[in-house]
C-alpha atoms as a PDB file:
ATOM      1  CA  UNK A   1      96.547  70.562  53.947  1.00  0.00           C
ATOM      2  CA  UNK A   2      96.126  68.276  57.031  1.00  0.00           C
ATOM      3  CA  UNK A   3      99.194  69.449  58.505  1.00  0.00           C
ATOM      4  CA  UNK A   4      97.747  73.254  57.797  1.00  0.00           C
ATOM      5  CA  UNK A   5      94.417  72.790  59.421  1.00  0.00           C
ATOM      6  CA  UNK A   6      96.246  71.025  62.689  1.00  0.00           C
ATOM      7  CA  UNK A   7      98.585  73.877  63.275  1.00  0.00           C
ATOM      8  CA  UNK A   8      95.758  76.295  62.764  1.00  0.00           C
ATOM      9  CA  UNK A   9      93.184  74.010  65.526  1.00  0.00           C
ATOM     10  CA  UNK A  10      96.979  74.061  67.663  1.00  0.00           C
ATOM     11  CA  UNK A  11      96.752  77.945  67.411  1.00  0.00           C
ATOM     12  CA  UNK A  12      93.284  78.428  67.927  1.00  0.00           C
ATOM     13  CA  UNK A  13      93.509  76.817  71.070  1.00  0.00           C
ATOM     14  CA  UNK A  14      96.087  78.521  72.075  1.00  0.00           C
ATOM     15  CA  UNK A  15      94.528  81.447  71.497  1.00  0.00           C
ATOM     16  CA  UNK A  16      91.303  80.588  73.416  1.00  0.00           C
ATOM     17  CA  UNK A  17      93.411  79.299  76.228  1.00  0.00           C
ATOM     18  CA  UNK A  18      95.339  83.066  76.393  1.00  0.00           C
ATOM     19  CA  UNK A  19      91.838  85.016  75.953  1.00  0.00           C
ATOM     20  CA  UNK A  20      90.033  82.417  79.102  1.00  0.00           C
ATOM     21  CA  UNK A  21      92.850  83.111  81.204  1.00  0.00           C
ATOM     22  CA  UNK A  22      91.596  84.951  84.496  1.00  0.00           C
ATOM     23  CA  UNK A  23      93.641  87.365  86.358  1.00  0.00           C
ATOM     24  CA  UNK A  24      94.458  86.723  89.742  1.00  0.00           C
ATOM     25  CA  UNK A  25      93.567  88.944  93.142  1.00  0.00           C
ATOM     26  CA  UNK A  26      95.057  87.405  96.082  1.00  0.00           C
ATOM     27  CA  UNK A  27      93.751  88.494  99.567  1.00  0.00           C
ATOM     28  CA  UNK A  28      95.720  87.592 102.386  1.00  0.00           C
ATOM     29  CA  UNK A  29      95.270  87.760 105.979  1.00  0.00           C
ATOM     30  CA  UNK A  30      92.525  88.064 108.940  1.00  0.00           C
ATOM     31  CA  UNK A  31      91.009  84.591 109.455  1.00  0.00           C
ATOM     32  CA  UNK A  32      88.100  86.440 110.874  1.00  0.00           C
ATOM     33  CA  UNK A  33      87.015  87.863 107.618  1.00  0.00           C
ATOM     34  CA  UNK A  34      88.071  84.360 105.445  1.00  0.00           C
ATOM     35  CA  UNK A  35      84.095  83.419 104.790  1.00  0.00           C
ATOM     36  CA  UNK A  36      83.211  87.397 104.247  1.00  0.00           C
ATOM     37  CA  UNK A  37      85.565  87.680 101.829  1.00  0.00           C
ATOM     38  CA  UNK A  38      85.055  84.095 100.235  1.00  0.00           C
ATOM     39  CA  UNK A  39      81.280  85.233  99.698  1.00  0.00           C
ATOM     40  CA  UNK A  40      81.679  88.860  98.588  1.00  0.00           C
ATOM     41  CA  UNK A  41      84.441  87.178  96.094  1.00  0.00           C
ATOM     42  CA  UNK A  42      81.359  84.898  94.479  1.00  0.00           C
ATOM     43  CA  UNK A  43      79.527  88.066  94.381  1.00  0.00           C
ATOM     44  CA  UNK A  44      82.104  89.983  92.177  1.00  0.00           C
ATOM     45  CA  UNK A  45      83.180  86.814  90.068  1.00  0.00           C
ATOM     46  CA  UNK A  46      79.503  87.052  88.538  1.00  0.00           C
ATOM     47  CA  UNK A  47      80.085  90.789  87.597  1.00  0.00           C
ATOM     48  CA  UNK A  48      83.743  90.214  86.435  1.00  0.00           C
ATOM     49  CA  UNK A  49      84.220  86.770  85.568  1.00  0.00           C
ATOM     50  CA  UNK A  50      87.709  87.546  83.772  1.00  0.00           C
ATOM     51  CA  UNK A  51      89.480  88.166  87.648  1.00  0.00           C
ATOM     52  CA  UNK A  52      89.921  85.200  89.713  1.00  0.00           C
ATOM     53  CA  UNK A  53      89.689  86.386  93.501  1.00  0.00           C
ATOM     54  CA  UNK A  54      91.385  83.910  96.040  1.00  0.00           C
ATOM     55  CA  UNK A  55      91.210  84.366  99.863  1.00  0.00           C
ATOM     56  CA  UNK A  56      93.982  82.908 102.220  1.00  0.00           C
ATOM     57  CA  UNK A  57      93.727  82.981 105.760  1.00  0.00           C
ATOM     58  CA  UNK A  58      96.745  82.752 108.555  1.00  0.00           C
ATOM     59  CA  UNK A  59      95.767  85.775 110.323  1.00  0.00           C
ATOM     60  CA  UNK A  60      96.253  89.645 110.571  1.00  0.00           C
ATOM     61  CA  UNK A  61      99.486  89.655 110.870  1.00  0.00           C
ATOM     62  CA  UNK A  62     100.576  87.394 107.770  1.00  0.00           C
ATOM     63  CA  UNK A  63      98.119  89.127 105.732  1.00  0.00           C
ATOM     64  CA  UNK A  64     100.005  92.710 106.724  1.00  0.00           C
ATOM     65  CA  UNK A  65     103.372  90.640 106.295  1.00  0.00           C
ATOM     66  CA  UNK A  66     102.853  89.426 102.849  1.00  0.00           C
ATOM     67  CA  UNK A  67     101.785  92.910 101.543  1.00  0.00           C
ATOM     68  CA  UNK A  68     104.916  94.352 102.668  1.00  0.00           C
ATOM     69  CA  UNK A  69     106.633  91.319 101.009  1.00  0.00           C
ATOM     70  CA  UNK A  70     104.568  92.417  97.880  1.00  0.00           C
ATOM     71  CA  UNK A  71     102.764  88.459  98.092  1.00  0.00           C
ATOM     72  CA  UNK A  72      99.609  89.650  98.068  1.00  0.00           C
ATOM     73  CA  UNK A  73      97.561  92.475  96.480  1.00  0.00           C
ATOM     74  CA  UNK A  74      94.895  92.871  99.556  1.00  0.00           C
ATOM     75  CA  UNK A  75      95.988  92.705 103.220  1.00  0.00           C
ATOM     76  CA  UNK A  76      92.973  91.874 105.347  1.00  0.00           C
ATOM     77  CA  UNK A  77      92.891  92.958 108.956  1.00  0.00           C
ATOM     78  CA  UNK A  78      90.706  92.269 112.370  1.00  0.00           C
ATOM     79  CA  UNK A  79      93.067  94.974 113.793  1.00  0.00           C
ATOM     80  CA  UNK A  80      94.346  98.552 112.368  1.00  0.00           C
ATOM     81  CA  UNK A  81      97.946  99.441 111.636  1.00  0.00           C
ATOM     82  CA  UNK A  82     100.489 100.317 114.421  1.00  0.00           C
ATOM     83  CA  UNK A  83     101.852 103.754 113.269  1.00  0.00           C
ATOM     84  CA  UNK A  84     105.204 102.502 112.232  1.00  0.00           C
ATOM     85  CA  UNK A  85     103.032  99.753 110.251  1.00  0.00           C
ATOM     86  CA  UNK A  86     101.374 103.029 108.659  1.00  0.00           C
ATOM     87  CA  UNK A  87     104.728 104.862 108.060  1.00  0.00           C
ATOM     88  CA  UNK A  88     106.519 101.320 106.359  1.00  0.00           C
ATOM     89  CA  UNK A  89     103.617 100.836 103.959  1.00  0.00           C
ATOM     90  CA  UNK A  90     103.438 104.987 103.082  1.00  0.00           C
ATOM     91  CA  UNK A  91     106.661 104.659 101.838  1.00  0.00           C
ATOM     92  CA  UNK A  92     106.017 102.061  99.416  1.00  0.00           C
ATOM     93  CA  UNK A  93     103.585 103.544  97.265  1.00  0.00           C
ATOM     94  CA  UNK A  94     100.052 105.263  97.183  1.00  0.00           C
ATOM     95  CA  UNK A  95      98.971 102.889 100.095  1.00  0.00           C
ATOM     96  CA  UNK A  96      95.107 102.780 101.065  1.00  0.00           C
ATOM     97  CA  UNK A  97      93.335 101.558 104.090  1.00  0.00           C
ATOM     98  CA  UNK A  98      89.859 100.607 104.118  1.00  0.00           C
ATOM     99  CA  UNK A  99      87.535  99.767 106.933  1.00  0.00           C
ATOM    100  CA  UNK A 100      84.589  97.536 105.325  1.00  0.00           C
ATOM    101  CA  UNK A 101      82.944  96.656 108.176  1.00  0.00           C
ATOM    102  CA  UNK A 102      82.802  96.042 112.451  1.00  0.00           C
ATOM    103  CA  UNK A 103      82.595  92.740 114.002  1.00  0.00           C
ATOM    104  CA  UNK A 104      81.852  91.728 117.882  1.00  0.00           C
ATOM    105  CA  UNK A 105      84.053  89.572 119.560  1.00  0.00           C
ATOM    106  CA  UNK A 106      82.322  86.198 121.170  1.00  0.00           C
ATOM    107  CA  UNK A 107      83.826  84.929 124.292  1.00  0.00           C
ATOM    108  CA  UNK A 108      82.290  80.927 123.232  1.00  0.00           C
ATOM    109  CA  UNK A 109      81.877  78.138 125.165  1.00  0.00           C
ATOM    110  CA  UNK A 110      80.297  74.452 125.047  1.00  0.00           C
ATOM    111  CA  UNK A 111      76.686  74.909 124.539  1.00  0.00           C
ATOM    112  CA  UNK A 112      75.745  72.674 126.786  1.00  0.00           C
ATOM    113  CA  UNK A 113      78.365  74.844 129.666  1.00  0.00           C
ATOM    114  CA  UNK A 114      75.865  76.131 132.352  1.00  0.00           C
ATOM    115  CA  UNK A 115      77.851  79.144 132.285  1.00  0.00           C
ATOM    116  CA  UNK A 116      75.051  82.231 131.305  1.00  0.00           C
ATOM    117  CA  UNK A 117      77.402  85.437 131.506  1.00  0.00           C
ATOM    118  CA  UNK A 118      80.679  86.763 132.246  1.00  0.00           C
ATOM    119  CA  UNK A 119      82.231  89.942 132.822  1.00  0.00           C
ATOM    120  CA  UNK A 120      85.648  91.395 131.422  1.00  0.00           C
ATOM    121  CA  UNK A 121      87.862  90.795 135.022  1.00  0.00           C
ATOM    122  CA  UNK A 122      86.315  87.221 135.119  1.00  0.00           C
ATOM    123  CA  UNK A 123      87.297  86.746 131.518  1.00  0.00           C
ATOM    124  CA  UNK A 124      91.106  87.820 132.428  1.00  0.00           C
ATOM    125  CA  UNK A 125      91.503  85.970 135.434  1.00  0.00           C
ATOM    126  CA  UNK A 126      90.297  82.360 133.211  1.00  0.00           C
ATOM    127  CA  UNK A 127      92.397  83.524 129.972  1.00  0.00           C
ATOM    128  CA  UNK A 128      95.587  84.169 132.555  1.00  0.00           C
ATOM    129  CA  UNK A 129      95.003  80.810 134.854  1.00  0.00           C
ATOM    130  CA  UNK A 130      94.050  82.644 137.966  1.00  0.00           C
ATOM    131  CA  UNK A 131      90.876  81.202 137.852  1.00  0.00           C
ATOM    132  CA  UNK A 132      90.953  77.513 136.682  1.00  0.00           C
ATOM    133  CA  UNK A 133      87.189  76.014 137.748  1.00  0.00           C
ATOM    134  CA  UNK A 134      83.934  76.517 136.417  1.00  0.00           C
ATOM    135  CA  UNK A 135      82.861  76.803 139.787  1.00  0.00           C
ATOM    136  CA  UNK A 136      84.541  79.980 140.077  1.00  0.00           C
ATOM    137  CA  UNK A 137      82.761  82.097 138.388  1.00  0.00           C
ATOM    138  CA  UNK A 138      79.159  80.576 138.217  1.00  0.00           C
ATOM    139  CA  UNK A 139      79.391  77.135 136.552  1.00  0.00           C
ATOM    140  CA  UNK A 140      79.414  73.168 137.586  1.00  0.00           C
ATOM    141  CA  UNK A 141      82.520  72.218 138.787  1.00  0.00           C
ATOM    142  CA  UNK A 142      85.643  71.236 136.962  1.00  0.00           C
ATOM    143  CA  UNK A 143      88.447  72.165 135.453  1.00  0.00           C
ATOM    144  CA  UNK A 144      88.563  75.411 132.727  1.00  0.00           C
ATOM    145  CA  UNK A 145      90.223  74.642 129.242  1.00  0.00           C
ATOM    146  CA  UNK A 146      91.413  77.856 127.641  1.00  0.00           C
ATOM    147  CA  UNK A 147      91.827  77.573 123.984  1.00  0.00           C
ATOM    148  CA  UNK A 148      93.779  80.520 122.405  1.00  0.00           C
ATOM    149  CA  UNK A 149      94.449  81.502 118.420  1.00  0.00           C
ATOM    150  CA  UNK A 150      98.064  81.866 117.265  1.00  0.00           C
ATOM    151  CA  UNK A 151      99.925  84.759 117.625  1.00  0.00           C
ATOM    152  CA  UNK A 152      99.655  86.420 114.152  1.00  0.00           C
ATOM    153  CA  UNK A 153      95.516  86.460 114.622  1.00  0.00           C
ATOM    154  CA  UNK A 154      94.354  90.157 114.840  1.00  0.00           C
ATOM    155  CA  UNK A 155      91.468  89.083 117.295  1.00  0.00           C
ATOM    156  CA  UNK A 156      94.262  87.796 119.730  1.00  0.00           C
ATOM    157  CA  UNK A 157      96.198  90.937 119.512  1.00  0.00           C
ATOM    158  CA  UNK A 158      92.975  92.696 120.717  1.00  0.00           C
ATOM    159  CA  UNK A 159      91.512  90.351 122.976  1.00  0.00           C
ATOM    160  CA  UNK A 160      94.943  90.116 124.772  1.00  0.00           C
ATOM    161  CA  UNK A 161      95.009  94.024 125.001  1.00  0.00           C
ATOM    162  CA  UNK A 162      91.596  94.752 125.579  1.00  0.00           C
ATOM    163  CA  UNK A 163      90.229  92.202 127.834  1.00  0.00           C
ATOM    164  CA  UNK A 164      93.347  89.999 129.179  1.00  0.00           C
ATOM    165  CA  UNK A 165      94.907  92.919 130.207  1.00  0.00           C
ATOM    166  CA  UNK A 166      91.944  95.129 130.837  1.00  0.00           C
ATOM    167  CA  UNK A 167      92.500  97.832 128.624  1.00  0.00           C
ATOM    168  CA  UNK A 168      88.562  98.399 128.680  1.00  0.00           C
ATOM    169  CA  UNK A 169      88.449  98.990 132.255  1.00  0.00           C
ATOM    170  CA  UNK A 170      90.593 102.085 132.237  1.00  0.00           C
ATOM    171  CA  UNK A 171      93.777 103.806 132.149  1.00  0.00           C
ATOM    172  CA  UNK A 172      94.591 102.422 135.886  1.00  0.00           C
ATOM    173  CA  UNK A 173      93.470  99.024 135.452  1.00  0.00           C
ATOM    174  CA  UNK A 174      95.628  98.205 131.725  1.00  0.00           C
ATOM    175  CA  UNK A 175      98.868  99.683 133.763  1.00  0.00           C
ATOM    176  CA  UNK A 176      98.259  97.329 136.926  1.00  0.00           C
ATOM    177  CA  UNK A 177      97.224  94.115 134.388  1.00  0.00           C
ATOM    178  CA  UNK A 178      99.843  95.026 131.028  1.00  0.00           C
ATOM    179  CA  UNK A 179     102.643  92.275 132.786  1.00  0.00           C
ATOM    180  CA  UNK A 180      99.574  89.609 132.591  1.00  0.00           C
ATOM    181  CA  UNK A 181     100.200  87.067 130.003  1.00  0.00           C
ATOM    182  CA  UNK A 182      97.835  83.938 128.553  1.00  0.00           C
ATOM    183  CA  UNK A 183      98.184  81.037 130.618  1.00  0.00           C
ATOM    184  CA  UNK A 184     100.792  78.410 129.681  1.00  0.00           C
ATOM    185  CA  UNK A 185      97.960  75.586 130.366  1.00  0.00           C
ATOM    186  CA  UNK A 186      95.972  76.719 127.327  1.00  0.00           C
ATOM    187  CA  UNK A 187      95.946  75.603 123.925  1.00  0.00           C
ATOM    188  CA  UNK A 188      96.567  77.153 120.722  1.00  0.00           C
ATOM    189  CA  UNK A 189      94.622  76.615 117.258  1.00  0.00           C
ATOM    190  CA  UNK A 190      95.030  77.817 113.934  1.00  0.00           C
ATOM    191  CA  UNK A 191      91.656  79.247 113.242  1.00  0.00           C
ATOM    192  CA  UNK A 192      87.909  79.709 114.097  1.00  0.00           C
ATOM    193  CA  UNK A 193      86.865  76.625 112.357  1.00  0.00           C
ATOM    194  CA  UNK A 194      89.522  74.464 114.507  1.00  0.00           C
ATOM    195  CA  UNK A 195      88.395  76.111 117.713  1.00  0.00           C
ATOM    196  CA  UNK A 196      84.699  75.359 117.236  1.00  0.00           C
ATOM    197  CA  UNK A 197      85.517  72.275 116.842  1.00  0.00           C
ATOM    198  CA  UNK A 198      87.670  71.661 119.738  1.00  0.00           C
ATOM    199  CA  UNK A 199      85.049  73.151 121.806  1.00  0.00           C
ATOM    200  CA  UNK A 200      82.002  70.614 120.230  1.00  0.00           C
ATOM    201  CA  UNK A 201      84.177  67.982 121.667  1.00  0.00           C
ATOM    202  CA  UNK A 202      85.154  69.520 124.685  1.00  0.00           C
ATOM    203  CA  UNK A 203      82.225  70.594 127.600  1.00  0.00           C
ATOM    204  CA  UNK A 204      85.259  72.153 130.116  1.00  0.00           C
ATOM    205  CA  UNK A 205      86.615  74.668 127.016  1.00  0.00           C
ATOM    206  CA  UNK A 206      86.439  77.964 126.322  1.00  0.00           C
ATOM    207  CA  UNK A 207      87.722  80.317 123.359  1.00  0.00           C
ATOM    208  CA  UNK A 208      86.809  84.020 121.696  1.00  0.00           C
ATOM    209  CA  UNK A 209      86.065  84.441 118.264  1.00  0.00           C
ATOM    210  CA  UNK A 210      84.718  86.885 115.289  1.00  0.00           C
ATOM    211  CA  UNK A 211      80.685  87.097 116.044  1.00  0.00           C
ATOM    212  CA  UNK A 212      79.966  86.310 112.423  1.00  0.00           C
ATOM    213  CA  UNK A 213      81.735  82.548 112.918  1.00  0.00           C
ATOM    214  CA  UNK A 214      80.426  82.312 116.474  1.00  0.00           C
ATOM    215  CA  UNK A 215      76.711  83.113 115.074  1.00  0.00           C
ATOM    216  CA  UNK A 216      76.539  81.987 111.593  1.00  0.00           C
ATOM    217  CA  UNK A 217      79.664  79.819 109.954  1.00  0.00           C
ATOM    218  CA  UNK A 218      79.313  77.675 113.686  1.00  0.00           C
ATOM    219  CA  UNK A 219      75.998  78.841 115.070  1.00  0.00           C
ATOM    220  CA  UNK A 220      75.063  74.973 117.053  1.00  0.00           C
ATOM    221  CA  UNK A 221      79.062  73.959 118.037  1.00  0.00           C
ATOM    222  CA  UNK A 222      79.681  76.664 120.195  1.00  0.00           C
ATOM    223  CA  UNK A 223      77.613  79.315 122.893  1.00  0.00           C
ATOM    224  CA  UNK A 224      78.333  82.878 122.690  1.00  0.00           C
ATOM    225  CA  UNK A 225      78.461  84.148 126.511  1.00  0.00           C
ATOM    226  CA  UNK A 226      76.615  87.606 126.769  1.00  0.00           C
ATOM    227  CA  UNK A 227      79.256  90.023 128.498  1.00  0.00           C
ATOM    228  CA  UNK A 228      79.202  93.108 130.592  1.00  0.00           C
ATOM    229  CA  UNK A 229      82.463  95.267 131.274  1.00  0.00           C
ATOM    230  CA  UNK A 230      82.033  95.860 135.079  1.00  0.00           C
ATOM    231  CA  UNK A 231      79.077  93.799 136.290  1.00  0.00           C
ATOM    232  CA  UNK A 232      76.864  96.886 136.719  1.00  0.00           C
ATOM    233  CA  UNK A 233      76.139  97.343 133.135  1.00  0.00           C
ATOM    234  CA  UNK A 234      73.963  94.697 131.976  1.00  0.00           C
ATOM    235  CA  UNK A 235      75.323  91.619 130.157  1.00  0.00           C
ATOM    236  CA  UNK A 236      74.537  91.698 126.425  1.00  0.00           C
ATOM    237  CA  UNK A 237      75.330  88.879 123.467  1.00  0.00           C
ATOM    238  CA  UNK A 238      77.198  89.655 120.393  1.00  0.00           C
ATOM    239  CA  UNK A 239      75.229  90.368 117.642  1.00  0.00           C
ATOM    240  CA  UNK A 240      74.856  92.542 114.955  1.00  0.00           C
ATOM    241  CA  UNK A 241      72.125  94.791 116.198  1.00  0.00           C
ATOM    242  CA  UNK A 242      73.731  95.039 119.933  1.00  0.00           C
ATOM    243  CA  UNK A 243      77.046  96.022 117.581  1.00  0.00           C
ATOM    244  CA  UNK A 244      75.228  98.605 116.181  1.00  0.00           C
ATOM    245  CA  UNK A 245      73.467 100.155 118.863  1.00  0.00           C
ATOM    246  CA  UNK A 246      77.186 100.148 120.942  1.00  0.00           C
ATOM    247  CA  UNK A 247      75.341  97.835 123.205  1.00  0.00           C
ATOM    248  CA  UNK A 248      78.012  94.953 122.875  1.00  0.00           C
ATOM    249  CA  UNK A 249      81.315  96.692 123.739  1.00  0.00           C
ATOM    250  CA  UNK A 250      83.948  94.079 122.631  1.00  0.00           C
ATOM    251  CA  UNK A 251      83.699  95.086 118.817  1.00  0.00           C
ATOM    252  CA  UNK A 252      86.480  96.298 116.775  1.00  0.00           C
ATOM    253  CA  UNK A 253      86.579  97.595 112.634  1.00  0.00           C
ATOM    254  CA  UNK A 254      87.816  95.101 109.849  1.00  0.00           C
ATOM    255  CA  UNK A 255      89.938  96.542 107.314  1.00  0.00           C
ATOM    256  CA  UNK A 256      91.604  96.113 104.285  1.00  0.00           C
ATOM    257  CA  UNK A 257      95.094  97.623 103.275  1.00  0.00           C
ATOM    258  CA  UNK A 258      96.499  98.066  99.633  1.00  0.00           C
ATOM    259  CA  UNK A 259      98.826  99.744  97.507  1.00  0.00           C
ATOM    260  CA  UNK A 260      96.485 101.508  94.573  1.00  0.00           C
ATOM    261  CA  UNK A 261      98.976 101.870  92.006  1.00  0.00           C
ATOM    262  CA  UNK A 262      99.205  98.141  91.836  1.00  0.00           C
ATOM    263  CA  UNK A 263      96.428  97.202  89.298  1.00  0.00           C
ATOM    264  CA  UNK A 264      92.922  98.236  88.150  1.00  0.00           C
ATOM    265  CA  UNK A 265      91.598  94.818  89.519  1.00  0.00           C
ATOM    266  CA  UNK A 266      92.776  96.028  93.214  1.00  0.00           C
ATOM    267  CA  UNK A 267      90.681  99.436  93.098  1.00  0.00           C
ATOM    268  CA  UNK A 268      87.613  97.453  91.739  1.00  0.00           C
ATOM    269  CA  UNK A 269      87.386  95.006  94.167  1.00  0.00           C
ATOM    270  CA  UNK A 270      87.364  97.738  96.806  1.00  0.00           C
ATOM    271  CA  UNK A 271      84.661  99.519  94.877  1.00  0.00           C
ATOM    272  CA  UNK A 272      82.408  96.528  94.950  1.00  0.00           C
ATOM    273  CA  UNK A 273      82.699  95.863  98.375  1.00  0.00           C
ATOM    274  CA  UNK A 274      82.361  99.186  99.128  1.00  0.00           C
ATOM    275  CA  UNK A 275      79.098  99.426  97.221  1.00  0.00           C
ATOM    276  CA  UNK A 276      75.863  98.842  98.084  1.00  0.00           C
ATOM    277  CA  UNK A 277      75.830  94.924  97.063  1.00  0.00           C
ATOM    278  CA  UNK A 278      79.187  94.633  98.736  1.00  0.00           C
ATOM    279  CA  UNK A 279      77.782  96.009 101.819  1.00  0.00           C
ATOM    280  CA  UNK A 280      75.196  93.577 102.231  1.00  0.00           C
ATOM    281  CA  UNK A 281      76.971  90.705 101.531  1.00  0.00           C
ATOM    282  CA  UNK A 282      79.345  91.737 104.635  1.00  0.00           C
ATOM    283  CA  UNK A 283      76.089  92.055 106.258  1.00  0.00           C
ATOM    284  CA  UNK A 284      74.608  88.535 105.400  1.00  0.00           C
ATOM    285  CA  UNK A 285      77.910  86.607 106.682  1.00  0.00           C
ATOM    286  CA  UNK A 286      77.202  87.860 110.411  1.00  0.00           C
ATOM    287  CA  UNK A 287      78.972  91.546 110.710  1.00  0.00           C
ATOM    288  CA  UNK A 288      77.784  95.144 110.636  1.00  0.00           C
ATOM    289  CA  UNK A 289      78.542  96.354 107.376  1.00  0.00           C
ATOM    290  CA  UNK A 290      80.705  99.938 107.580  1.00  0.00           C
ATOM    291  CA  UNK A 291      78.306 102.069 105.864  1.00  0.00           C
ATOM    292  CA  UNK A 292      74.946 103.215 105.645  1.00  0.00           C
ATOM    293  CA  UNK A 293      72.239 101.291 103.466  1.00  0.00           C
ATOM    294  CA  UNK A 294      70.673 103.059 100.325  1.00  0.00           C
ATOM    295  CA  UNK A 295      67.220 103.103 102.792  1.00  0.00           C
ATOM    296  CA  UNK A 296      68.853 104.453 105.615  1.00  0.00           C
ATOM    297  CA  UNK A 297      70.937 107.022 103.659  1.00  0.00           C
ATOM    298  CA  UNK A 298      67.552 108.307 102.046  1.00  0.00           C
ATOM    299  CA  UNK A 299      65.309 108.471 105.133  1.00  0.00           C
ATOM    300  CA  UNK A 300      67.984 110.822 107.336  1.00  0.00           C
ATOM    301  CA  UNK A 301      67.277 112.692 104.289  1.00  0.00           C
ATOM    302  CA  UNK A 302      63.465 113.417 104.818  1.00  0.00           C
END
């Protein structure tokens, strides 16, 4: 009888163990998005505690590598697809991208840097070494420390495009400036969290990030400079109403890619942070959220 009841307690709690067990979603990718995604996760555990949702960073580019790989069921992205990106993942299956929301890019410095404003050529010339002194371009004197992200970050893919090599000034100007590369002087971190930091230590440096971690996740370590493309339009800082208005002209979409016929979980998630909850949370963690608001929707009704 004793040996009866242990083997049924044994099964029981085997049972419970197979009937607690939470499926997994793995997102992958854009460290840009990490603490949006982390808090729209904790939003969708409470309505579906049974899927486990866990966000890895490394950038835009390992995120879009590890879906291809099939390592990961979400692919998140501060940068869209190349076309032959597209045409690879098209071939795999029914594959889906997503844009969830828009985020401003934040050229940040030291907050104590004198520096008050910069404009897109100035930006270049200190993110290519051809100018190297605060004094330069406004500031006290001394010498510029340019910290970069690594090269699978979808915010250096843009920045280098659009603003190293001055893709936003024209046609003319990104054919004259494509050749330009970062300067070899700078230094390169693994994420927004590790440039903040090197930049609370550091009065001389200077990086770019996502708005939302330059304005909320590390809102006191770092200054976001207000920018202006030419000089004759006025200088404006990156936040989410300047976003929105298309006041603040360094802002790009945030995506994420999947493959639909890989799960239920997948197309729920996307739902959810889709949906009007979802929408707010990307809105809370410092971005624009992609679509309209239930309020908003219902007034451009009347």
């Amino acid at each position: 009888m004793k040996q009866k009841l242990t083997f049924l307690l044994v099964l029981f709690t085997i049972l419970a163990s197979t009937n607690c067990k939470k499926e997994p979603l793995l997102i992958t990718g854009s460290e840009t998005m990490h603490t949006l995604l982390n808090v729209v996760a904790a939003g969708y555990a409470q309505k579906n505690p049974k899927v486990e949702v866990t966000v890895l960073g490394g950038g835009s580019f390992e995120g879009i590598e590890k879906l291809f790989e099939s390592k990961t069921d979400i692919a998140a992205s501060s940068r869209p697809l190349t076309p032959e990106e597209q045409t690879q993942f098209e071939r795999k299956g029914r594959f889906e991208n997503i844009l969830i929301g828009y985020d401003g890019i934040a050229v940040v410095v030291h907050p104590e840097n004198q520096i008050s404003k910069l404009t897109l050529e100035q930006i270049s010339k200190i993110f290519s070494g051809e100018v190297k002194d605060w004094s330069q371009v406004g500031g006290k004197p001394g010498p510029i420390h340019v910290l970069l992200r690594n090269d699978k970050s979808g915010t250096a893919a843009y920045f280098e495009t659009h603003i190293l090599k001055q893709r936003d000034l024209g046609e003319k100007e990104y054919q004259t400036s494509k050749g330009k590369e970062f300067t070899k002087d700078s230094k390169v971190v693994s994420d927004n969290d590790e440039m903040a930091d090197q930049i609370q230590k550091d009065t001389a440096a200077i990086g770019f990030m996502g708005m939302g971690s330059a304005q909320i996740q590390n809102k006191g370590k770092v200054k976001a400079v207000p920018y202006s493309k030419t000089g004759k339009d006025p200088f404006v800082e990156p936040t989410i109403q300047n976003v929105s208005d298309r006041k603040y002209k360094l802002s790009r979409g945030l995506y994420l890619f999947y493959l639909s016929d890989r799960g239920k979980k997948i197309d729920e998630f996307i739902t959810y942070i889709t949906s009007e909850e979802g929408q707010a949370m990307v809105l809370k963690s410092g971005y624009l959220r992609s679509t309209l608001s239930t309020v908003e929707v219902e007034a451009s009704k009347q």
